[in-house]
PDB file of N, CA and C in Angstrom:
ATOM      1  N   UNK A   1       0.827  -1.200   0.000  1.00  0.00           N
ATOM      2  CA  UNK A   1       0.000   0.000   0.000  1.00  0.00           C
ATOM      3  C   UNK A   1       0.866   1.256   0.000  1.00  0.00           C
ATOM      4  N   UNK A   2       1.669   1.141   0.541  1.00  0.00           N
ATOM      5  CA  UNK A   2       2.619   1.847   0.772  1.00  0.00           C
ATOM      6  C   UNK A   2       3.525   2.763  -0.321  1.00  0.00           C
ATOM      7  N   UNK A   3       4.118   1.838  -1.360  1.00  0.00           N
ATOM      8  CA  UNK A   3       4.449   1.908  -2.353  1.00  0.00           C
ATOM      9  C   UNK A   3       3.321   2.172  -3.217  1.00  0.00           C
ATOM     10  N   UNK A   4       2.350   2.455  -3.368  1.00  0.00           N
ATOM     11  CA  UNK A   4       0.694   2.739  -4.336  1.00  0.00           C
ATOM     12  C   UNK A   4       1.119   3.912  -3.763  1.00  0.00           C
ATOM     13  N   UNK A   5       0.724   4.574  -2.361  1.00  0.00           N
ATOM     14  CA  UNK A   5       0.860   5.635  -2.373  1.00  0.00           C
ATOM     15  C   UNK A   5       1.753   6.834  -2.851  1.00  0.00           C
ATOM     16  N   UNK A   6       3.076   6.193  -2.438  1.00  0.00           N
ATOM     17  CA  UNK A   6       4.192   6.814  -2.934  1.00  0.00           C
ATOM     18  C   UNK A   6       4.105   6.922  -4.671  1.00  0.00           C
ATOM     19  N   UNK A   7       3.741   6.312  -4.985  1.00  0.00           N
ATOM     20  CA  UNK A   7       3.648   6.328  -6.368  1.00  0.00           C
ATOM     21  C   UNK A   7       2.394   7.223  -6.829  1.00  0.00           C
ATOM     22  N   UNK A   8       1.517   7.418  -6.193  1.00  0.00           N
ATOM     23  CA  UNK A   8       0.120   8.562  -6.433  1.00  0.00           C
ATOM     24  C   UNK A   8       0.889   9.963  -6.253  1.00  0.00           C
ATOM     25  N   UNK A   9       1.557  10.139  -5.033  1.00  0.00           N
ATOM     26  CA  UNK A   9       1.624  11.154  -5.127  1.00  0.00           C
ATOM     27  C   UNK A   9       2.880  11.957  -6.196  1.00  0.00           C
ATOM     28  N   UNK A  10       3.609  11.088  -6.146  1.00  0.00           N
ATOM     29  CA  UNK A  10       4.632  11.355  -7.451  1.00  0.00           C
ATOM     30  C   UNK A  10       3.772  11.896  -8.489  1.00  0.00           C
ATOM     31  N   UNK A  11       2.870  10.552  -9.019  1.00  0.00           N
ATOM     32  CA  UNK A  11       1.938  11.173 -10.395  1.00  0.00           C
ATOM     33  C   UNK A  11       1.391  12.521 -10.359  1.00  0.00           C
ATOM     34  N   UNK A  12       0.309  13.038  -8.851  1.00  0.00           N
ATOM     35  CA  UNK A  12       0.443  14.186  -8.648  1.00  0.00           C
ATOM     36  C   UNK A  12       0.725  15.628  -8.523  1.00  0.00           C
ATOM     37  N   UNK A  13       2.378  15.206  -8.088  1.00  0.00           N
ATOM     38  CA  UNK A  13       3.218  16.371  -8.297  1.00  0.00           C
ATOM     39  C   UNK A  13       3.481  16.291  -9.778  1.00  0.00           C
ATOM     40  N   UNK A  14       3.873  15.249 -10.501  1.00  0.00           N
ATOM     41  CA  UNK A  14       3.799  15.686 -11.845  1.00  0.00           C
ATOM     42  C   UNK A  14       3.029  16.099 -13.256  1.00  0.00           C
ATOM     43  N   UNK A  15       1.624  15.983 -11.931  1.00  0.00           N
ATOM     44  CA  UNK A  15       0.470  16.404 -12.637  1.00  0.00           C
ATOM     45  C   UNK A  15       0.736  17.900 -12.440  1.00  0.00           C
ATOM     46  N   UNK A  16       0.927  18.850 -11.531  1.00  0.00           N
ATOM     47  CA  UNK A  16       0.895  19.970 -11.005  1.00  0.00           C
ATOM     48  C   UNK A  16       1.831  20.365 -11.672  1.00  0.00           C
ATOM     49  N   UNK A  17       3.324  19.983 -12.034  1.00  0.00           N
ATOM     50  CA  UNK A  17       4.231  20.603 -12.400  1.00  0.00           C
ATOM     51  C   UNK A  17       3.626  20.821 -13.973  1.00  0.00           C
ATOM     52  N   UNK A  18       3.436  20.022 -14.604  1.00  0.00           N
ATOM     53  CA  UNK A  18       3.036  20.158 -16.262  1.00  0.00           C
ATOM     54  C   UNK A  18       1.597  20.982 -16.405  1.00  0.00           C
ATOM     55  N   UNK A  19       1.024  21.446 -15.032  1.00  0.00           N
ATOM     56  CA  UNK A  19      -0.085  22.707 -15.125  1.00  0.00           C
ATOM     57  C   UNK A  19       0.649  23.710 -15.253  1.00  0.00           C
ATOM     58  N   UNK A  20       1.443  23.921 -14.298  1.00  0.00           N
ATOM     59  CA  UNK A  20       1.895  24.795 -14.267  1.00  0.00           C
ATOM     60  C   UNK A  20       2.573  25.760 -15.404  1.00  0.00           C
ATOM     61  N   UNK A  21       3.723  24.597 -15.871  1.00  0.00           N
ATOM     62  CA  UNK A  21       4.897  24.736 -16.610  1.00  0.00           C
ATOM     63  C   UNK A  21       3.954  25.019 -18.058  1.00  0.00           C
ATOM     64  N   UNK A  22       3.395  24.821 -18.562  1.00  0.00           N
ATOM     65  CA  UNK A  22       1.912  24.475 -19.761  1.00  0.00           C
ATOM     66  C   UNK A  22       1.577  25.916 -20.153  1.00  0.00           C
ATOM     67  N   UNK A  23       1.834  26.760 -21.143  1.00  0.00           N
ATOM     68  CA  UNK A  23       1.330  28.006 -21.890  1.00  0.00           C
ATOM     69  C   UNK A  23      -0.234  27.838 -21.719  1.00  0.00           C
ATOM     70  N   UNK A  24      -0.293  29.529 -21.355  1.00  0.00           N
ATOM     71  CA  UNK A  24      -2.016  29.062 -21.688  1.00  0.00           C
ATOM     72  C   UNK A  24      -2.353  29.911 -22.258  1.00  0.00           C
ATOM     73  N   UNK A  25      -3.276  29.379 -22.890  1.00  0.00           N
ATOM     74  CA  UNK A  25      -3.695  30.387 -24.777  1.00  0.00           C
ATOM     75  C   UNK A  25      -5.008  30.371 -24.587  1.00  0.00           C
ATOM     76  N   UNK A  26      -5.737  31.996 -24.633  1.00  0.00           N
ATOM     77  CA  UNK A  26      -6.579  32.097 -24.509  1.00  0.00           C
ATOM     78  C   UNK A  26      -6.958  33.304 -25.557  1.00  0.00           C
ATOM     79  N   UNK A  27      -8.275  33.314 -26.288  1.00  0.00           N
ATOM     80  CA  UNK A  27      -8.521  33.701 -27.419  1.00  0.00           C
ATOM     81  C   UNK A  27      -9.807  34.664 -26.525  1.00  0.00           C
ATOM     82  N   UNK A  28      -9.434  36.022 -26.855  1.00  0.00           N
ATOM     83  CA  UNK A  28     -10.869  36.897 -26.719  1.00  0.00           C
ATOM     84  C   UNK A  28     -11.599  37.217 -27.899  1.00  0.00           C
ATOM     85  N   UNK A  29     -12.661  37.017 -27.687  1.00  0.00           N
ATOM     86  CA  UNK A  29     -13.921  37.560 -29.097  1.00  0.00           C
ATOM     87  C   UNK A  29     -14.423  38.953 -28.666  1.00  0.00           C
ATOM     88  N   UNK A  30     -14.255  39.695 -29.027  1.00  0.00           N
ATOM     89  CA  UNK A  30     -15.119  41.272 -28.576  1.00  0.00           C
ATOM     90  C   UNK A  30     -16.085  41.303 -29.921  1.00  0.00           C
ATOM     91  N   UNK A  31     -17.050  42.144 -30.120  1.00  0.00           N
ATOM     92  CA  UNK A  31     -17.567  43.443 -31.674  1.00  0.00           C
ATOM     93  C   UNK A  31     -17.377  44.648 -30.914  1.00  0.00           C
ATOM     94  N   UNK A  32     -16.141  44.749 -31.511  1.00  0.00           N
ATOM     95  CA  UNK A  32     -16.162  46.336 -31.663  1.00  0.00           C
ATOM     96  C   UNK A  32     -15.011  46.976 -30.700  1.00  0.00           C
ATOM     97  N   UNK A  33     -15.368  47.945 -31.022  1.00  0.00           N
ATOM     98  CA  UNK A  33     -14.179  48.335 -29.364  1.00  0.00           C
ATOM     99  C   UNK A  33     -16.009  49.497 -28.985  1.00  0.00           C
ATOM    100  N   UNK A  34     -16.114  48.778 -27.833  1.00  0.00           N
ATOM    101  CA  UNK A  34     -17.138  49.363 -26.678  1.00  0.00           C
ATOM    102  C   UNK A  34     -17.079  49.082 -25.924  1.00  0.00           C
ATOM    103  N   UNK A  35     -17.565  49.630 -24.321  1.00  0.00           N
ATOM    104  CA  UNK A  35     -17.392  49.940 -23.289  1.00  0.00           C
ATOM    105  C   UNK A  35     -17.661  48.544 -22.461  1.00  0.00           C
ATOM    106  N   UNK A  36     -18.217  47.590 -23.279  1.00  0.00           N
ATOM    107  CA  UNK A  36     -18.038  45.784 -22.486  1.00  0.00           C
ATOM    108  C   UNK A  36     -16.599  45.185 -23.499  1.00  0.00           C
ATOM    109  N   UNK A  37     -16.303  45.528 -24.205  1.00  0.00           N
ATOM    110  CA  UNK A  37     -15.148  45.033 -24.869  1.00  0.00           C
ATOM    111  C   UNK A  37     -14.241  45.387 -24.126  1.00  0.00           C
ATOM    112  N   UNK A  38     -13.686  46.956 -24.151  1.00  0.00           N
ATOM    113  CA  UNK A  38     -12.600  47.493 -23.246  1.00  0.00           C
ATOM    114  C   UNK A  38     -12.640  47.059 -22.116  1.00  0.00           C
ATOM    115  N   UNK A  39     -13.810  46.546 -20.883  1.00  0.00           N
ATOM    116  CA  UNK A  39     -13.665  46.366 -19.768  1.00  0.00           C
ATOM    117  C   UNK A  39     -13.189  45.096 -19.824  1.00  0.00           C
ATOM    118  N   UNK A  40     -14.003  44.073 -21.031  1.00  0.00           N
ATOM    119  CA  UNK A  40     -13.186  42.394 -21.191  1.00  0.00           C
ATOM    120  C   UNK A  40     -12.127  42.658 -21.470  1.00  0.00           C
ATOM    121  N   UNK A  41     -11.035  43.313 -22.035  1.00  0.00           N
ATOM    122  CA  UNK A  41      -9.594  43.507 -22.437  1.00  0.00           C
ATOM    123  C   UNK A  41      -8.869  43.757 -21.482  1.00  0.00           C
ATOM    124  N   UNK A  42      -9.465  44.743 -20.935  1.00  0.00           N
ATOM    125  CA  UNK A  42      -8.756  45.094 -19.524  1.00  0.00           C
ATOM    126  C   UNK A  42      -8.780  44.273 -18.262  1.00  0.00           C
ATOM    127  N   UNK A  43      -9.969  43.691 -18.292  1.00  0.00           N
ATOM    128  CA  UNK A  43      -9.757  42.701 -17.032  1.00  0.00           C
ATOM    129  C   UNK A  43      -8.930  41.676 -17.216  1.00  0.00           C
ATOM    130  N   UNK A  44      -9.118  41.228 -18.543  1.00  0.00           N
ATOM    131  CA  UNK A  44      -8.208  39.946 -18.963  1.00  0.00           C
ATOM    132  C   UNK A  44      -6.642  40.370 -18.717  1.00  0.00           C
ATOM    133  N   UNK A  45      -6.149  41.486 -18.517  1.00  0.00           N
ATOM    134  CA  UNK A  45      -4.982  41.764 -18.814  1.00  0.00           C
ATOM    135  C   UNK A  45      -4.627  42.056 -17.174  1.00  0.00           C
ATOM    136  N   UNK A  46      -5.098  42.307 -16.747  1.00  0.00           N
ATOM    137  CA  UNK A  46      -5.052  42.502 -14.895  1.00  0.00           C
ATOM    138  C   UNK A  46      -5.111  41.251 -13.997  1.00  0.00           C
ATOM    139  N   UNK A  47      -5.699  40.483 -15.117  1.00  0.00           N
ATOM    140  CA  UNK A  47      -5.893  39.200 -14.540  1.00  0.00           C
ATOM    141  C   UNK A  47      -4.646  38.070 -14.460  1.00  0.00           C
ATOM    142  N   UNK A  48      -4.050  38.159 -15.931  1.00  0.00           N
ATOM    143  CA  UNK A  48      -2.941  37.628 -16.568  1.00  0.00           C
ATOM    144  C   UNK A  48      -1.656  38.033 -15.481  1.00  0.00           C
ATOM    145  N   UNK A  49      -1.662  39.441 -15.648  1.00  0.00           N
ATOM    146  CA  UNK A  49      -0.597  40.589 -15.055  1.00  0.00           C
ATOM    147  C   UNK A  49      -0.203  40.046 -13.197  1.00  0.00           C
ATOM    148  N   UNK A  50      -1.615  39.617 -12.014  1.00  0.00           N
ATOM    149  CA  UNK A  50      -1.732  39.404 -11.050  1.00  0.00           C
ATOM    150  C   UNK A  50      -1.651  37.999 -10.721  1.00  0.00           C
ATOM    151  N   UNK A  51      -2.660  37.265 -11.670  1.00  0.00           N
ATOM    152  CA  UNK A  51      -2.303  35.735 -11.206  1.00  0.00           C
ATOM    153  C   UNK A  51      -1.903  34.869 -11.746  1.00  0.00           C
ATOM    154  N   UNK A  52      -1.524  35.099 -13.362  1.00  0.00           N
ATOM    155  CA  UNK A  52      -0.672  33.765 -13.688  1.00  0.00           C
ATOM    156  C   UNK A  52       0.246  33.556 -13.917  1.00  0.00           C
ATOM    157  N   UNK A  53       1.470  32.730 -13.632  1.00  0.00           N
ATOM    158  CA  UNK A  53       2.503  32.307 -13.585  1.00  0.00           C
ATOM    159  C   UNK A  53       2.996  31.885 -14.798  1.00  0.00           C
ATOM    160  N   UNK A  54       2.542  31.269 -15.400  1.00  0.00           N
ATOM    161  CA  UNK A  54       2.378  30.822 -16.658  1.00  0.00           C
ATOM    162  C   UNK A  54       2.969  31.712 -17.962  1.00  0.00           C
ATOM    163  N   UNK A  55       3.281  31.200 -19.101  1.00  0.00           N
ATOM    164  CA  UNK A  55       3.368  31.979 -20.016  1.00  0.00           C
ATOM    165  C   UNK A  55       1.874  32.168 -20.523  1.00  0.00           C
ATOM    166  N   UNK A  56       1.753  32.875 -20.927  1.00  0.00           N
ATOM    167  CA  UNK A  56       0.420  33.419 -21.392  1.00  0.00           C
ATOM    168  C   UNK A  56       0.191  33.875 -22.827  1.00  0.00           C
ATOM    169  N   UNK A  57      -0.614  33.292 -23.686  1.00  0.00           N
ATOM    170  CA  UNK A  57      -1.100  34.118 -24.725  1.00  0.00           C
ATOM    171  C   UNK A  57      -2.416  34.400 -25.009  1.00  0.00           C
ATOM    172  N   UNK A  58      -2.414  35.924 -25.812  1.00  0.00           N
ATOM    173  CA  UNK A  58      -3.839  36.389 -25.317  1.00  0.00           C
ATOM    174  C   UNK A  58      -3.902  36.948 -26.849  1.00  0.00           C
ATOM    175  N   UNK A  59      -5.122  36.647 -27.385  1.00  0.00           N
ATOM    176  CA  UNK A  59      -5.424  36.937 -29.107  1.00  0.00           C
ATOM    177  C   UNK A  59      -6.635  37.486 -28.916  1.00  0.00           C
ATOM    178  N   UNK A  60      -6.682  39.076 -28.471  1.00  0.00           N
ATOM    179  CA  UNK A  60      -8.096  39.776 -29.071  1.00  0.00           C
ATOM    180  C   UNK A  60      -8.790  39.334 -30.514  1.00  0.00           C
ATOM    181  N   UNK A  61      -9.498  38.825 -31.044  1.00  0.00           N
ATOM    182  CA  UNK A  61     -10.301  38.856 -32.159  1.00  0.00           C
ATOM    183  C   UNK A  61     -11.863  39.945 -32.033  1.00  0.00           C
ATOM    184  N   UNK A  62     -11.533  40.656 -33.394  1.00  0.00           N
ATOM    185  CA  UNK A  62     -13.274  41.802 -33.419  1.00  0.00           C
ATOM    186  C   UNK A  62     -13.660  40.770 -34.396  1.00  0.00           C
ATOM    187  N   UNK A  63     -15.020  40.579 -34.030  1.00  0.00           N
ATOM    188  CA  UNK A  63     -15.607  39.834 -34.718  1.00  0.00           C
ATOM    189  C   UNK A  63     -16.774  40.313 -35.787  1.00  0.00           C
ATOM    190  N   UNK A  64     -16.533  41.738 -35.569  1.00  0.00           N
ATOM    191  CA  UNK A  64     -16.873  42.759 -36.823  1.00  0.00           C
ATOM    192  C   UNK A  64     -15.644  42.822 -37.747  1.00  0.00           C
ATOM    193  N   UNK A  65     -14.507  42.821 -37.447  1.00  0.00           N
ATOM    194  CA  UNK A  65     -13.441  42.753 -38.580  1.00  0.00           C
ATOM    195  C   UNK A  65     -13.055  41.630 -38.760  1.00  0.00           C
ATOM    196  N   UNK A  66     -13.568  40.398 -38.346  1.00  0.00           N
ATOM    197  CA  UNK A  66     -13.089  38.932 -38.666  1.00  0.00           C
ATOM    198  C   UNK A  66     -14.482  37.665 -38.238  1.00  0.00           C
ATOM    199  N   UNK A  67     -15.182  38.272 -39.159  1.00  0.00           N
ATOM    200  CA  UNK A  67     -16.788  37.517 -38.865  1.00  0.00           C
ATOM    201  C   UNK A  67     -16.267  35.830 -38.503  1.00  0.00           C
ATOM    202  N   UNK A  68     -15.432  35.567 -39.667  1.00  0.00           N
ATOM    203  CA  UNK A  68     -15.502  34.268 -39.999  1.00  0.00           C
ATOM    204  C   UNK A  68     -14.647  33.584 -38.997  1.00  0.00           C
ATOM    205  N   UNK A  69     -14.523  34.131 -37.744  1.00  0.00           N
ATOM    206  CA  UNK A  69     -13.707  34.002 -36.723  1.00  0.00           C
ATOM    207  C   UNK A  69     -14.293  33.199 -35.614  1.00  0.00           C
ATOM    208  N   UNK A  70     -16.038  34.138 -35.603  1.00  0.00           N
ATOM    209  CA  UNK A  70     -16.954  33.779 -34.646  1.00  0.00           C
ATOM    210  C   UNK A  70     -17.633  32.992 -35.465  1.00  0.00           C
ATOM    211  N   UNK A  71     -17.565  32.230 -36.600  1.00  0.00           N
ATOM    212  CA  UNK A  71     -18.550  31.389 -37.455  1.00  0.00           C
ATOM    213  C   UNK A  71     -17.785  30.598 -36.468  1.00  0.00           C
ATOM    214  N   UNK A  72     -16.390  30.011 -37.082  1.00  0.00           N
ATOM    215  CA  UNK A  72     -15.773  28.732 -36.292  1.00  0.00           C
ATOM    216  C   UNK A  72     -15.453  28.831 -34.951  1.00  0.00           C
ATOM    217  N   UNK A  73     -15.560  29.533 -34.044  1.00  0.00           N
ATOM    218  CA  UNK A  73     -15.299  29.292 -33.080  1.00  0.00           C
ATOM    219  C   UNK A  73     -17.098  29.505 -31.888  1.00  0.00           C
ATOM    220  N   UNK A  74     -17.867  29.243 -33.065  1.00  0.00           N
ATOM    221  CA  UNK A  74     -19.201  29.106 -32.664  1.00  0.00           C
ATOM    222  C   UNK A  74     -19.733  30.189 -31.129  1.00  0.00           C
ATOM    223  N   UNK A  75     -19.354  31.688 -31.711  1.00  0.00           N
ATOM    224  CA  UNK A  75     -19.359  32.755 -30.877  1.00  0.00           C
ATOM    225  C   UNK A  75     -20.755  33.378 -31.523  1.00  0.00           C
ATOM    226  N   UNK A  76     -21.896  33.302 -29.947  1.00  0.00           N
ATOM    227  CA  UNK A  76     -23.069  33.498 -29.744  1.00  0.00           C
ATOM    228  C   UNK A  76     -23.207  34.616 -29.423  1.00  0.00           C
ATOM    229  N   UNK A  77     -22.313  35.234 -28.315  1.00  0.00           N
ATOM    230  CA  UNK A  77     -22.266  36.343 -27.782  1.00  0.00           C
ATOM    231  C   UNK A  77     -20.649  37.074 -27.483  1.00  0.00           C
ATOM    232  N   UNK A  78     -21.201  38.077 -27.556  1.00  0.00           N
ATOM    233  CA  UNK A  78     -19.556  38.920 -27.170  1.00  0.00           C
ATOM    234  C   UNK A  78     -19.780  40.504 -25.969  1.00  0.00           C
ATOM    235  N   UNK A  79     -18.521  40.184 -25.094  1.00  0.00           N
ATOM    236  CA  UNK A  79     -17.100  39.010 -25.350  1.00  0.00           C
ATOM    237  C   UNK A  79     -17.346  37.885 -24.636  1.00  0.00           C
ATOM    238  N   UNK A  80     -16.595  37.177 -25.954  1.00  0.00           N
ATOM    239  CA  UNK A  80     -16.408  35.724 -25.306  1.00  0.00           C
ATOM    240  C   UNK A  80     -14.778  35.370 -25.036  1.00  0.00           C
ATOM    241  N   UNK A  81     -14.756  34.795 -23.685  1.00  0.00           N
ATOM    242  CA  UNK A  81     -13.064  34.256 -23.959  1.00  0.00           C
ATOM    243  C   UNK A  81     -13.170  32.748 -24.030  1.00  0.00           C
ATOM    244  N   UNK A  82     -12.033  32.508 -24.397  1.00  0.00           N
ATOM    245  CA  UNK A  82     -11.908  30.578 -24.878  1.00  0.00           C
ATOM    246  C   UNK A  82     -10.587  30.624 -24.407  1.00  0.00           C
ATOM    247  N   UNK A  83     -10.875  29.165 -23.656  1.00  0.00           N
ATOM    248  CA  UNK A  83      -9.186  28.706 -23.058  1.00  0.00           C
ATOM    249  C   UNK A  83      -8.935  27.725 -23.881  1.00  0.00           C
ATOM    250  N   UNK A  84      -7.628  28.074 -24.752  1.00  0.00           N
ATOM    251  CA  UNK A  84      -7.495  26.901 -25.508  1.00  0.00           C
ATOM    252  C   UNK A  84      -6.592  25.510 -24.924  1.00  0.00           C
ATOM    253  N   UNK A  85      -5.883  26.264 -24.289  1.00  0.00           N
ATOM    254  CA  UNK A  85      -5.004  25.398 -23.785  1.00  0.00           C
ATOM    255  C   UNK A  85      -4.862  25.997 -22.412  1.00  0.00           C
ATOM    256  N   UNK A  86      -4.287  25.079 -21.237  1.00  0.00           N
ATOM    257  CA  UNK A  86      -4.312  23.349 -21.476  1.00  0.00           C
ATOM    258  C   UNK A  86      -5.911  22.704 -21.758  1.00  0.00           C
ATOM    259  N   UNK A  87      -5.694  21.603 -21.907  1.00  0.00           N
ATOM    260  CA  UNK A  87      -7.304  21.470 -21.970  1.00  0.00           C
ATOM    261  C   UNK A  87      -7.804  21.070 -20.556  1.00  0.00           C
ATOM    262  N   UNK A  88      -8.797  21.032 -20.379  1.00  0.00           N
ATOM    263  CA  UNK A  88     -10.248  20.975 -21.137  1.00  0.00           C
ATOM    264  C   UNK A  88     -10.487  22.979 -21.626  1.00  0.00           C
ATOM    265  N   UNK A  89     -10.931  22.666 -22.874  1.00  0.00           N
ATOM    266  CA  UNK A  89     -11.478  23.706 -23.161  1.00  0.00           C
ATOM    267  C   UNK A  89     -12.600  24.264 -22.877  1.00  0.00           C
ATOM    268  N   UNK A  90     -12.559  25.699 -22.404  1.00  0.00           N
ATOM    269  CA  UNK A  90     -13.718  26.376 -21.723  1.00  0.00           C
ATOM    270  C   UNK A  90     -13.938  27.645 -21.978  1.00  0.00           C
ATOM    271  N   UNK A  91     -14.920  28.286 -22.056  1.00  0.00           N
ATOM    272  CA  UNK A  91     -15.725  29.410 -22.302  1.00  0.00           C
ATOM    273  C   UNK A  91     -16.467  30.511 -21.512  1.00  0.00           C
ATOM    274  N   UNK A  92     -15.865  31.468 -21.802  1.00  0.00           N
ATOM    275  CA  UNK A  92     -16.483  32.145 -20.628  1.00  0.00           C
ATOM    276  C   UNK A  92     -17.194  33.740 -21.696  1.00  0.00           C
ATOM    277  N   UNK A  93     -18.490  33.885 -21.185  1.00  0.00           N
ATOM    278  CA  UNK A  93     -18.959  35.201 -21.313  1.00  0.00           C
ATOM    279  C   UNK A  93     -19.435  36.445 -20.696  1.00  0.00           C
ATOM    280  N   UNK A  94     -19.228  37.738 -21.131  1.00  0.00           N
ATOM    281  CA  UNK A  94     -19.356  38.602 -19.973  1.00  0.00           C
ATOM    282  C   UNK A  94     -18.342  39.813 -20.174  1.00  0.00           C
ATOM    283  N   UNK A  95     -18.065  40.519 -19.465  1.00  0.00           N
ATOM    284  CA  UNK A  95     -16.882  41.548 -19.310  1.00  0.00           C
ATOM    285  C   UNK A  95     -15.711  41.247 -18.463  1.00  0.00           C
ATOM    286  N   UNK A  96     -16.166  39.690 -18.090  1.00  0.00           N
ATOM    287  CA  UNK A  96     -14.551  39.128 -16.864  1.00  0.00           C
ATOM    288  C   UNK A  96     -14.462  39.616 -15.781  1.00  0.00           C
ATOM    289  N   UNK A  97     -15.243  40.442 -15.194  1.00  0.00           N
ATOM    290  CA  UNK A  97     -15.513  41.276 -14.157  1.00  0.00           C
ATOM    291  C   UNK A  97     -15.515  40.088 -12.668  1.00  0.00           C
ATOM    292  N   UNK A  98     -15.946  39.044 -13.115  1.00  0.00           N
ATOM    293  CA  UNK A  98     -15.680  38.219 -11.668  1.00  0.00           C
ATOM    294  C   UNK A  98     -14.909  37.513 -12.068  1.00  0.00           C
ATOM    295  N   UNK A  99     -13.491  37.970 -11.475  1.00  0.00           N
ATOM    296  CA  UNK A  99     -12.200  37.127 -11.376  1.00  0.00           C
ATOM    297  C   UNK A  99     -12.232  36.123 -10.896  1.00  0.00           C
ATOM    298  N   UNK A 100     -12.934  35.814  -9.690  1.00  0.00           N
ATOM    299  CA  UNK A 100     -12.969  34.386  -8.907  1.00  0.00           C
ATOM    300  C   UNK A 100     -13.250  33.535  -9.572  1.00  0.00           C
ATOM    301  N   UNK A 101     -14.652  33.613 -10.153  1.00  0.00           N
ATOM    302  CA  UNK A 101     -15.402  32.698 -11.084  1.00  0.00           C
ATOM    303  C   UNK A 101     -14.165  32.731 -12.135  1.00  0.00           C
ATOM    304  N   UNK A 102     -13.577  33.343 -13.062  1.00  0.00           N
ATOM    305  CA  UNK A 102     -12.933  32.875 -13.932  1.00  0.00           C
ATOM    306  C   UNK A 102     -11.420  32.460 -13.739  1.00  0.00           C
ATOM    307  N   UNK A 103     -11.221  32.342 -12.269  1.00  0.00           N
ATOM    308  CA  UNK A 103      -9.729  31.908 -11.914  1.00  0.00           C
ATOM    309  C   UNK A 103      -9.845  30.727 -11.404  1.00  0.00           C
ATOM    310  N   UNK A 104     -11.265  30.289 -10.870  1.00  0.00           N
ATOM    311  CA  UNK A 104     -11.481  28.795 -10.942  1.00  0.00           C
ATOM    312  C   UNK A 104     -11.915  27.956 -12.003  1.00  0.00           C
ATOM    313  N   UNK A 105     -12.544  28.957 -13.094  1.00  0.00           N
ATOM    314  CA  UNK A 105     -12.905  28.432 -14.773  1.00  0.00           C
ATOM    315  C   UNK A 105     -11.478  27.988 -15.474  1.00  0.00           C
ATOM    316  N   UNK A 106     -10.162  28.798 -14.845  1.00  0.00           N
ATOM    317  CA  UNK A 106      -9.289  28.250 -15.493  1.00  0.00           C
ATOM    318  C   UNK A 106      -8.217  27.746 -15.024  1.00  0.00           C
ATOM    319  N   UNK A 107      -8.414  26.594 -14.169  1.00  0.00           N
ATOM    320  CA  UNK A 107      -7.914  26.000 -13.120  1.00  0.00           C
ATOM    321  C   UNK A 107      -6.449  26.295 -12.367  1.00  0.00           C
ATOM    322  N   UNK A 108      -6.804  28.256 -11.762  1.00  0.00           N
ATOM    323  CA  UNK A 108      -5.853  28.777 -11.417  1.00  0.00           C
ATOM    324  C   UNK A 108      -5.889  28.265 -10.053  1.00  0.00           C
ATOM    325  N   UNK A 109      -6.919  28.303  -9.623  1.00  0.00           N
ATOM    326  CA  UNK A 109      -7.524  28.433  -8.200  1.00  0.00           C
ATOM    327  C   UNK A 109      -8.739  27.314  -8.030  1.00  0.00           C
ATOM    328  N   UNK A 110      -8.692  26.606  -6.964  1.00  0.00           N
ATOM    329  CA  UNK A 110      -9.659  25.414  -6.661  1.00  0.00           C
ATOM    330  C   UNK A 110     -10.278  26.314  -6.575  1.00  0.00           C
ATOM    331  N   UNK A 111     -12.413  25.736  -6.424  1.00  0.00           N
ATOM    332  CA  UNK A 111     -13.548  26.430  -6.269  1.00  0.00           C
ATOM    333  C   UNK A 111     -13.242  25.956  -5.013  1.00  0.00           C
ATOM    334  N   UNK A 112     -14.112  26.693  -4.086  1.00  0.00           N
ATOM    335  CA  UNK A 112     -14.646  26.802  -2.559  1.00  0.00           C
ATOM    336  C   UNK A 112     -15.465  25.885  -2.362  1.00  0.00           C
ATOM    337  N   UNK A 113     -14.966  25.138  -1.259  1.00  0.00           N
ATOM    338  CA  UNK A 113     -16.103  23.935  -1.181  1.00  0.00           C
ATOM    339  C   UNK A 113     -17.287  24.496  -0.168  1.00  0.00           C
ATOM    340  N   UNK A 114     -18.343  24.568  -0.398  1.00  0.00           N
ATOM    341  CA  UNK A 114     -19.353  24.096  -0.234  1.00  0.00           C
ATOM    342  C   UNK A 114     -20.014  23.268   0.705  1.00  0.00           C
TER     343      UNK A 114
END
């Protein structure tokens, strides 16, 4: 049993290290530059700036100057952000305004148990 364990938690830590170490690419959808776009740009960038460790990439897309952007990436509403990597891939909409919610959407931060 002993040795199972020792061996879980190894896998563990090397689960954590390859979160960590792992670029994370995240794609914003805005239309337009307006006053919920600028606030999604800006939060995203305060957000990046404060809590992640990570290398980071961040791809504004207007989806008035690149329609065919939000065809394939099946964008309903804007802004939308998309985590592309690591996976699981996830989606978030809004102005980003609740950091919590989106620092546990992108498995910066465990959710609060409950």
């Amino acid at each position: 049993m002993d040795k199972k364990s020792n061996k879980f938690n190894e896998f563990e830590e090397a689960l954590e290290t390859s979160k960590k170490s792992e670029k994370l690419v995240l794609r914003l959808f805005v239309a337009g530059i307006n006053p919920k776009s600028k606030n999604a740009i800006e939060n995203l960038r305060e957000l990046c700036k404060e809590y992640i460790d990570a290398e980071c990439e961040i791809e504004v897309i207007d989806i008035y100057q690149q329609p065919i952007f939000a065809k394939e990436g099946k964008i309903i509403a804007a802004p939308t952000l998309i985590k592309e990597l690591p996976l699981p891939v996830r989606r978030f909409v809004g102005d980003l305004s609740d950091k919590e919610k989106l620092l546990v959407g992108l498995d910066i931060r465990k959710s609060p148990k409950k």
